[in-house]
PDB file of N, CA and C in Angstrom:
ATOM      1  N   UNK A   1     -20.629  -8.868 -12.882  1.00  0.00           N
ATOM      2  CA  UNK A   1     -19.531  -7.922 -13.001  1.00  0.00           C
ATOM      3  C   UNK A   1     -19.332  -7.134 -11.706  1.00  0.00           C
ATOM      4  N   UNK A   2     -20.174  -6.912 -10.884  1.00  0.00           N
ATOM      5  CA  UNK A   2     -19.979  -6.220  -9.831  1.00  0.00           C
ATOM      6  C   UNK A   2     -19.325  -6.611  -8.829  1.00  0.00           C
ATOM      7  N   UNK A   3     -19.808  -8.468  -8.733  1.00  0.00           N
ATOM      8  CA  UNK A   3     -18.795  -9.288  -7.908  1.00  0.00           C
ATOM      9  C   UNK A   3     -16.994  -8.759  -7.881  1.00  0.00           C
ATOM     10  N   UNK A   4     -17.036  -8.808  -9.421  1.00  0.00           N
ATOM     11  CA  UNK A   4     -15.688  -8.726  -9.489  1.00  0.00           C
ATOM     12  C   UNK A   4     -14.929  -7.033  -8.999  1.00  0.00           C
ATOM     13  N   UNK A   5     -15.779  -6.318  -9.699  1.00  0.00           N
ATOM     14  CA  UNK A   5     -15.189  -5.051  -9.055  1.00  0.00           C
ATOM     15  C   UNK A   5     -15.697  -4.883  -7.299  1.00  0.00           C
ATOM     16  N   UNK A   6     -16.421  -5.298  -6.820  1.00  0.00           N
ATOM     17  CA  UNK A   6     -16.218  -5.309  -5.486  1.00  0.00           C
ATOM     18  C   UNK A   6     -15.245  -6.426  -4.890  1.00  0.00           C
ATOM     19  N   UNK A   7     -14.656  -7.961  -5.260  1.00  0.00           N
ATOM     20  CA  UNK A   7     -13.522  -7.986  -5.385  1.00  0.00           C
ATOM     21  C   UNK A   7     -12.070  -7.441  -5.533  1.00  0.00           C
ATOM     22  N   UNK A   8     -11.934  -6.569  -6.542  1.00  0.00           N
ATOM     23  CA  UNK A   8     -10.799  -5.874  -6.554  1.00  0.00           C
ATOM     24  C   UNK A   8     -11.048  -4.682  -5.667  1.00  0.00           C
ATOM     25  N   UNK A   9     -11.735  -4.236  -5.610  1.00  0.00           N
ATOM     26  CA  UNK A   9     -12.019  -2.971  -4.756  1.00  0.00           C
ATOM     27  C   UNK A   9     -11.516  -3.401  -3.173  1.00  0.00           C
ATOM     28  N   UNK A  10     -12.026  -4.753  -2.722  1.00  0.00           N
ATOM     29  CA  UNK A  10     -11.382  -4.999  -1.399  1.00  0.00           C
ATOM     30  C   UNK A  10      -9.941  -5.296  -1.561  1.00  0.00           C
ATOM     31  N   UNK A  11      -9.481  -6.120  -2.099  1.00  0.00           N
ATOM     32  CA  UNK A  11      -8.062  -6.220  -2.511  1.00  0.00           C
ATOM     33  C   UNK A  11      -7.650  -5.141  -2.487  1.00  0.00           C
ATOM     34  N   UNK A  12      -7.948  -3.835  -3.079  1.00  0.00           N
ATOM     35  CA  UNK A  12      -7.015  -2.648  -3.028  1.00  0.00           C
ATOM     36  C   UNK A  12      -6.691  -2.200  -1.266  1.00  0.00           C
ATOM     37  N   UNK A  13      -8.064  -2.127  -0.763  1.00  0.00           N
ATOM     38  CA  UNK A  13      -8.660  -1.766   0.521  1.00  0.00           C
ATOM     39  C   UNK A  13      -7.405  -2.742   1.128  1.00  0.00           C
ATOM     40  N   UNK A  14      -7.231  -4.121   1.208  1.00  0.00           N
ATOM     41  CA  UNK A  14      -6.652  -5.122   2.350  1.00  0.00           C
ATOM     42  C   UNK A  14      -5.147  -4.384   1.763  1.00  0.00           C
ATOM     43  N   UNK A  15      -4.789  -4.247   0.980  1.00  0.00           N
ATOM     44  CA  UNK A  15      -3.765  -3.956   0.624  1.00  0.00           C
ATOM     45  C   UNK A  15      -3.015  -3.050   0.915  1.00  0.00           C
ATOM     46  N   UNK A  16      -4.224  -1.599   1.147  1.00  0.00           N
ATOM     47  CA  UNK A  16      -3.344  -0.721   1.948  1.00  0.00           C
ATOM     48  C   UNK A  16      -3.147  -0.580   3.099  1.00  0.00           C
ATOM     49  N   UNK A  17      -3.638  -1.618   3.802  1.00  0.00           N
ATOM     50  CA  UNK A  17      -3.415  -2.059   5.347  1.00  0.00           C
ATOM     51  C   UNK A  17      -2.130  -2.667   5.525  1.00  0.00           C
ATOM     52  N   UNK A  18      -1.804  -3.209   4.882  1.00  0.00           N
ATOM     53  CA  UNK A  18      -0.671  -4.179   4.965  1.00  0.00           C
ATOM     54  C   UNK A  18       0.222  -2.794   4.547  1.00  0.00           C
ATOM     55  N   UNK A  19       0.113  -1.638   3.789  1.00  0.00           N
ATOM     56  CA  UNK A  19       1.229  -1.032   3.319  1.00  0.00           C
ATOM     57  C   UNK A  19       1.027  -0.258   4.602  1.00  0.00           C
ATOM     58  N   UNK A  20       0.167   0.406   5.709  1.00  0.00           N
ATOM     59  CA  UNK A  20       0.251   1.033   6.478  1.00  0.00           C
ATOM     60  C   UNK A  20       0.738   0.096   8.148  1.00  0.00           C
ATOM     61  N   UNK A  21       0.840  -0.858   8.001  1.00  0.00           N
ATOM     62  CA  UNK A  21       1.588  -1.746   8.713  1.00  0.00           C
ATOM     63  C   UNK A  21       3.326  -1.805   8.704  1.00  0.00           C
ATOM     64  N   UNK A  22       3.058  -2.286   7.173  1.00  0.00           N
ATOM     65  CA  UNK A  22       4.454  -1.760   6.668  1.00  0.00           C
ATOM     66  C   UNK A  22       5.096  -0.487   6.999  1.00  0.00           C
ATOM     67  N   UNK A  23       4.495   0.674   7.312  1.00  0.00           N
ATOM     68  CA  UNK A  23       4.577   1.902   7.768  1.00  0.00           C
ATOM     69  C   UNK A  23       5.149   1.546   9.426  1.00  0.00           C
ATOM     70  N   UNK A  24       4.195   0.977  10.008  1.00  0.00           N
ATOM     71  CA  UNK A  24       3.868   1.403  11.417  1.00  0.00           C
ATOM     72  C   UNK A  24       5.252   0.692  11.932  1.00  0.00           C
ATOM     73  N   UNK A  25       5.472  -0.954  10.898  1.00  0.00           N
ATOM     74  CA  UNK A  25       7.024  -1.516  11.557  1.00  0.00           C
ATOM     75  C   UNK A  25       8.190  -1.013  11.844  1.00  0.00           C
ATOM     76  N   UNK A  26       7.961  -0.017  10.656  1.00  0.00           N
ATOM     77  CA  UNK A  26       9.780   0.859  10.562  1.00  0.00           C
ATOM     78  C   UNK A  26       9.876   1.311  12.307  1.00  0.00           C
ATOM     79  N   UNK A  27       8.462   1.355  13.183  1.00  0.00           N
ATOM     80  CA  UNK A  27       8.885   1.839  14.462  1.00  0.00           C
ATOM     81  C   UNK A  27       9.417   1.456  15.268  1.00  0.00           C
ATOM     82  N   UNK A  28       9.641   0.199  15.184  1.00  0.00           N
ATOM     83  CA  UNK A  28       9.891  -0.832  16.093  1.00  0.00           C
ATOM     84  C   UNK A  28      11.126  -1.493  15.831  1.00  0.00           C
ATOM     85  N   UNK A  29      12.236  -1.563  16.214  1.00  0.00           N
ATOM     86  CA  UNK A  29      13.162  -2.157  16.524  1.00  0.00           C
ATOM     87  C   UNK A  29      13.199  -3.693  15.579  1.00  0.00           C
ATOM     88  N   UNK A  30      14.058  -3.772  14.483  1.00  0.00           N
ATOM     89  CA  UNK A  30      13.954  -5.467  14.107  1.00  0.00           C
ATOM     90  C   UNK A  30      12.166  -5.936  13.900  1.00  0.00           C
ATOM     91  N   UNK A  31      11.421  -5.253  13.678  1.00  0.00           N
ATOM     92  CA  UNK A  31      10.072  -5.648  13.372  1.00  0.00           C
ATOM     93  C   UNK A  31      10.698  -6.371  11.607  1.00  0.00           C
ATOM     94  N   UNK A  32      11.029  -5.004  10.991  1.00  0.00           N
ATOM     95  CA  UNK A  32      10.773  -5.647  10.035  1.00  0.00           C
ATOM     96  C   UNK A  32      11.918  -7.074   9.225  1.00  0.00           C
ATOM     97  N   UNK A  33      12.440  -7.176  10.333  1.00  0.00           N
ATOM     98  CA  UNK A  33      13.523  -8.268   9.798  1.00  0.00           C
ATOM     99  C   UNK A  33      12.879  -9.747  10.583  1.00  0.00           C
ATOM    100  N   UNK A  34      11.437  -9.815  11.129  1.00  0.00           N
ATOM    101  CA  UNK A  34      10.817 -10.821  11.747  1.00  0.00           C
ATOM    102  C   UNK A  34      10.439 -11.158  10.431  1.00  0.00           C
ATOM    103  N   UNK A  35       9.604 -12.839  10.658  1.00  0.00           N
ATOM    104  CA  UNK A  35       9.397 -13.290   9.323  1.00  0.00           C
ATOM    105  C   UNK A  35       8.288 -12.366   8.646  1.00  0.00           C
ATOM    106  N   UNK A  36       7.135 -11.883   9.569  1.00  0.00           N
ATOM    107  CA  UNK A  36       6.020 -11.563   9.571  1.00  0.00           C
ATOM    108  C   UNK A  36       6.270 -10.035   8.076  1.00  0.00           C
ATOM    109  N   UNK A  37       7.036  -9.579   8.638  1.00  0.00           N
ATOM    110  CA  UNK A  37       7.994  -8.235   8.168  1.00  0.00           C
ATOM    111  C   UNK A  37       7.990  -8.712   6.950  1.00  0.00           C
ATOM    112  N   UNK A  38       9.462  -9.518   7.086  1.00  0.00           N
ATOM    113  CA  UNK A  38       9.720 -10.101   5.544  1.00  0.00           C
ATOM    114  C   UNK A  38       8.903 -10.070   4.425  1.00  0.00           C
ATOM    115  N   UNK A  39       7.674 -10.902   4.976  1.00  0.00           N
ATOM    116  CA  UNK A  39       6.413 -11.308   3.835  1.00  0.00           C
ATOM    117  C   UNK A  39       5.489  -9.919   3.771  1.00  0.00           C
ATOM    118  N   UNK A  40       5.203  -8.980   4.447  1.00  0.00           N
ATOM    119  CA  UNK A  40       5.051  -8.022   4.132  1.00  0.00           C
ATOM    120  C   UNK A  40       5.593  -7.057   3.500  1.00  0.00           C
ATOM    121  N   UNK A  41       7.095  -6.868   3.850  1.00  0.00           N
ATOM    122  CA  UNK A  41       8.050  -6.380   2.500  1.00  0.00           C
ATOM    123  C   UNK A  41       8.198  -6.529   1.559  1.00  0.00           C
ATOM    124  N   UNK A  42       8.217  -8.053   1.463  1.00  0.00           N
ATOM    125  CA  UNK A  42       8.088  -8.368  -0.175  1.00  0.00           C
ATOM    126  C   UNK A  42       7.018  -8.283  -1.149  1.00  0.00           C
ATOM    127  N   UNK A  43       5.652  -8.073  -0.046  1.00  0.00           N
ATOM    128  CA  UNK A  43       4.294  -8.043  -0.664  1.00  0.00           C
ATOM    129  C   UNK A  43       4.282  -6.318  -1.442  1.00  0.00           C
ATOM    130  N   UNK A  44       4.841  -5.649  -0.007  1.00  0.00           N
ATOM    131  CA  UNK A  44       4.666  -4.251  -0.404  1.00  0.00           C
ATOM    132  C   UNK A  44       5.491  -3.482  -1.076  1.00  0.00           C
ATOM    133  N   UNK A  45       7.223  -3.525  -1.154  1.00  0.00           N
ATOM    134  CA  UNK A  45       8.213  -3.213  -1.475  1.00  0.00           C
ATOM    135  C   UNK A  45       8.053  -2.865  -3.142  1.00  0.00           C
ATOM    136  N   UNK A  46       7.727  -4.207  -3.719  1.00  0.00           N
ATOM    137  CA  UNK A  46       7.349  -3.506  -5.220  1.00  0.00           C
ATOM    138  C   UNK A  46       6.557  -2.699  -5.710  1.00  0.00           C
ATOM    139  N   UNK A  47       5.551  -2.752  -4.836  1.00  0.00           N
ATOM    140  CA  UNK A  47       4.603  -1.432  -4.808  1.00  0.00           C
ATOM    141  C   UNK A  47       5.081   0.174  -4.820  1.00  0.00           C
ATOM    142  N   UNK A  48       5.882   0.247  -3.732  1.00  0.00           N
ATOM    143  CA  UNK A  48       6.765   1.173  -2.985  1.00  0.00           C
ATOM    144  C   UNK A  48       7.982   1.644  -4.157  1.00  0.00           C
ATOM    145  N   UNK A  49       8.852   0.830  -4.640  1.00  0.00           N
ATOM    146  CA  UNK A  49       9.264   1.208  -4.808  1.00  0.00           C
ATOM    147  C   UNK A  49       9.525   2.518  -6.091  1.00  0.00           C
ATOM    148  N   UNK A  50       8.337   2.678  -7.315  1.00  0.00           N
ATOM    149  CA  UNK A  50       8.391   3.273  -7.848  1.00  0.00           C
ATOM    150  C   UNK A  50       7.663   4.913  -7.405  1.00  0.00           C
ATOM    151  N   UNK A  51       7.727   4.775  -6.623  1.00  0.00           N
ATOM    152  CA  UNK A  51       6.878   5.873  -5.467  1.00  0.00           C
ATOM    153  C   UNK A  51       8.241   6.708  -5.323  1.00  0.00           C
ATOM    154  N   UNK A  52       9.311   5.768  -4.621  1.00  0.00           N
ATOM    155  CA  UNK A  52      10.254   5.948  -4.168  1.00  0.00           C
ATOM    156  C   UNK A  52      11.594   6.672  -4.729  1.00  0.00           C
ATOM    157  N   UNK A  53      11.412   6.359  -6.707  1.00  0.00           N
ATOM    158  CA  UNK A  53      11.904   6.776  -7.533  1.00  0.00           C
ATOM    159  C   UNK A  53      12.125   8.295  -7.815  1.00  0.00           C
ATOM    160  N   UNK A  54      10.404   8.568  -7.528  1.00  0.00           N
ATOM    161  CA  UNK A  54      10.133   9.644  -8.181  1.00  0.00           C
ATOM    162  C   UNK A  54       9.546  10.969  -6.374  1.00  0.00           C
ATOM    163  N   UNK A  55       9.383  10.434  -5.305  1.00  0.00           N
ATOM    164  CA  UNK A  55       9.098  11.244  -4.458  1.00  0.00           C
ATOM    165  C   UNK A  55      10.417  10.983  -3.108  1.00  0.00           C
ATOM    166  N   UNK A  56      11.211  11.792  -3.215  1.00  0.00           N
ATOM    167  CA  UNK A  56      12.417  12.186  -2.444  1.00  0.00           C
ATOM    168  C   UNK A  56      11.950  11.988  -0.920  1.00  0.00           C
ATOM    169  N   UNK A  57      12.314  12.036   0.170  1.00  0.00           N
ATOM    170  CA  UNK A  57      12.325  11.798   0.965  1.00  0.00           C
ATOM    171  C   UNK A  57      12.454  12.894   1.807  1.00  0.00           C
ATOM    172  N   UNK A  58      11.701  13.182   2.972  1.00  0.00           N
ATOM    173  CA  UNK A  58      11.815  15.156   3.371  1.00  0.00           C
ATOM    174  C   UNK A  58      12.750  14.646   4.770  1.00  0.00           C
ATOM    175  N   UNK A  59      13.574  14.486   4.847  1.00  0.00           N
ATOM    176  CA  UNK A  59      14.568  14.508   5.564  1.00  0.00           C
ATOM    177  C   UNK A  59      14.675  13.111   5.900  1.00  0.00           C
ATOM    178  N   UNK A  60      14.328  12.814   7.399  1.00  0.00           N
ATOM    179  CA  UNK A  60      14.110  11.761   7.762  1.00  0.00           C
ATOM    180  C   UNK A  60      12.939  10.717   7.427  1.00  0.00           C
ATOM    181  N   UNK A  61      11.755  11.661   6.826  1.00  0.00           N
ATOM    182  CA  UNK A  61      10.421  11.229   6.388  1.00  0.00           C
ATOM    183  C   UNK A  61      10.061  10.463   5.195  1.00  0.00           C
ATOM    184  N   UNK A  62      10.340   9.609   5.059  1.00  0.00           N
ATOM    185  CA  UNK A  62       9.445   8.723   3.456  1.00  0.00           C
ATOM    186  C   UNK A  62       8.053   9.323   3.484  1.00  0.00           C
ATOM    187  N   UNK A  63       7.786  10.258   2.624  1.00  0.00           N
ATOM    188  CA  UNK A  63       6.325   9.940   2.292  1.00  0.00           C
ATOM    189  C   UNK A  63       5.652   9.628   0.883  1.00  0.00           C
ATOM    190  N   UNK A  64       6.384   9.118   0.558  1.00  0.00           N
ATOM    191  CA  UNK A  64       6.520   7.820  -0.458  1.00  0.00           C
ATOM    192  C   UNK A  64       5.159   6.714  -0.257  1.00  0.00           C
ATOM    193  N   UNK A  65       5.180   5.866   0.795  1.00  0.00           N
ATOM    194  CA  UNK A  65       4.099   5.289   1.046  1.00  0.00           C
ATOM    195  C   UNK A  65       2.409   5.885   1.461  1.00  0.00           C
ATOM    196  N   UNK A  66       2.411   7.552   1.820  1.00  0.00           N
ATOM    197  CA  UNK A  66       1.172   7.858   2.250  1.00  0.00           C
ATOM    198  C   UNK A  66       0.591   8.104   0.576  1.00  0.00           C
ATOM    199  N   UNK A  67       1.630   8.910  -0.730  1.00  0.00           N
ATOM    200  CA  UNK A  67       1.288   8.658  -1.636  1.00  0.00           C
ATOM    201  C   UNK A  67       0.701   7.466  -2.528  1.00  0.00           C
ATOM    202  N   UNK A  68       1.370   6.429  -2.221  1.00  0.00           N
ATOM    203  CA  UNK A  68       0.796   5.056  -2.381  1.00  0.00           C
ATOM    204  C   UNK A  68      -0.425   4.671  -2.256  1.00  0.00           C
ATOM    205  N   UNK A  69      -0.829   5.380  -1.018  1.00  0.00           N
ATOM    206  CA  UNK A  69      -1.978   5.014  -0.443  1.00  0.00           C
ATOM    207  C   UNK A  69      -3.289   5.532  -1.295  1.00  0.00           C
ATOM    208  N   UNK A  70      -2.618   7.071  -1.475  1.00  0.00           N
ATOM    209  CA  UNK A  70      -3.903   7.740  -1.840  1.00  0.00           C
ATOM    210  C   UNK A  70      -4.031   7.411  -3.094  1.00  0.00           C
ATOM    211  N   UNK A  71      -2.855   6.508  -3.972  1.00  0.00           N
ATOM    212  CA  UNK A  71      -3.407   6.183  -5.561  1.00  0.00           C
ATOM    213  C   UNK A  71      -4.202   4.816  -4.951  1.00  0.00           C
ATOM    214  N   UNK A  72      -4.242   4.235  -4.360  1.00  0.00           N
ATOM    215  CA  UNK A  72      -4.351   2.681  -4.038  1.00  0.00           C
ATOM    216  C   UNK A  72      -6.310   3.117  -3.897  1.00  0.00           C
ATOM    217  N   UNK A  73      -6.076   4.101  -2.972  1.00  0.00           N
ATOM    218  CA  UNK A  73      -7.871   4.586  -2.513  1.00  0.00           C
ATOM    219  C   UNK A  73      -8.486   5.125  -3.731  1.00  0.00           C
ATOM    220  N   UNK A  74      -7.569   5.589  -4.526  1.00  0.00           N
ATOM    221  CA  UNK A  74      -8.135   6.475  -5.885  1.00  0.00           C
ATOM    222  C   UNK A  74      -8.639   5.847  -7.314  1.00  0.00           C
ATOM    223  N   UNK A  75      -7.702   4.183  -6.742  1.00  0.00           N
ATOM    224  CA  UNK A  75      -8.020   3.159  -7.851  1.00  0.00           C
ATOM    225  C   UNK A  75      -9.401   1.902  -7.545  1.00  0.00           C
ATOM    226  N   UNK A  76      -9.105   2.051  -6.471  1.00  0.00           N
ATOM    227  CA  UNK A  76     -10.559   1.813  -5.634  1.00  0.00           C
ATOM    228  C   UNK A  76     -11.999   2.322  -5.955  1.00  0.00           C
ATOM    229  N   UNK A  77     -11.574   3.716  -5.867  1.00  0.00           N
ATOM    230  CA  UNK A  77     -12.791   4.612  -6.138  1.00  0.00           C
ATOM    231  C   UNK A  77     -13.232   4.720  -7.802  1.00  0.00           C
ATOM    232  N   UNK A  78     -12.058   4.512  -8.396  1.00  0.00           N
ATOM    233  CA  UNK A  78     -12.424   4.169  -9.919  1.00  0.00           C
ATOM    234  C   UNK A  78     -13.043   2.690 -10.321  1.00  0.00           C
ATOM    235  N   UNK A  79     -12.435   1.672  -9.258  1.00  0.00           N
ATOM    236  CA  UNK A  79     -13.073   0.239  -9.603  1.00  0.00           C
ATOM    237  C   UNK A  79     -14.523   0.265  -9.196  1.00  0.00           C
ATOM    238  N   UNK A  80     -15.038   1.434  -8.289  1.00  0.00           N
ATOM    239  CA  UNK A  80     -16.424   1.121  -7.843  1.00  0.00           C
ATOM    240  C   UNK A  80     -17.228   1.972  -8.975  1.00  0.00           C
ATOM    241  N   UNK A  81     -16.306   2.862  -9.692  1.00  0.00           N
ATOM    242  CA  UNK A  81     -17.254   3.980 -10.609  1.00  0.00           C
ATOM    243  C   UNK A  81     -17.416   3.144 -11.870  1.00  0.00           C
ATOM    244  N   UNK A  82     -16.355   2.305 -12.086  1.00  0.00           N
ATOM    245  CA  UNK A  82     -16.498   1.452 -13.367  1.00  0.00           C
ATOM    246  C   UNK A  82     -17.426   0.715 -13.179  1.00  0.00           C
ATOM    247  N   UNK A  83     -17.429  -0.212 -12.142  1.00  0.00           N
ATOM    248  CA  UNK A  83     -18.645  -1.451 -12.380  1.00  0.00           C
ATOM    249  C   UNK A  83     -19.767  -1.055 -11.067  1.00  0.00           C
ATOM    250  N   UNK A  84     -20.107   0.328 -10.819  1.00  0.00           N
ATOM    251  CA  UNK A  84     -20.530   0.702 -10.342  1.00  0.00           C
ATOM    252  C   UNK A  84     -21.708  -0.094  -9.471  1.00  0.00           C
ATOM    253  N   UNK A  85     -20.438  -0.201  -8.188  1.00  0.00           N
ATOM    254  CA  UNK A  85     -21.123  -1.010  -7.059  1.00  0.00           C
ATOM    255  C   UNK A  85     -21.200   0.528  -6.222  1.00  0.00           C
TER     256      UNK A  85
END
């Protein structure tokens, strides 16, 4: 059992890399319309978007995704308390 929750536990972990990538593209010019983008949008976007529903945007700022993050680390920290690796 531990296999598995240290399994999902990295999955959460790789996952919010890719959403803080997803972050870092919006900087760059056409990043995210490269293919690389694409498949990261689509990985992360559904994630995002119910974030997005419910936390407004402070002007120019999404912080929509740093919230993401901290449930993503918080579900993490519950997968290691459950099968306590």
């Amino acid at each position: 059992m531990q296999t598995i929750g240290l399994l999902i536990h990295q999955v959460l972990y790789i996952y919010s890399f890719f959403i803080i990538g997803y972050i870092l593209m919006s900087w760059f010019p056409n990043a995210r319309e490269s293919s690389i983008g694409q498949f990261i949008g689509r990985i992360v976007e559904p994630y995002l978007e119910p974030f997005r529903k419910f936390i407004p945007p402070l002007g120019m700022i999404d912080i929509s995704p740093i919230v993401a993050i901290i449930v993503l680390r918080l579900a993490g920290g519950g997968v290691r308390a459950l099968f306590g690796i």
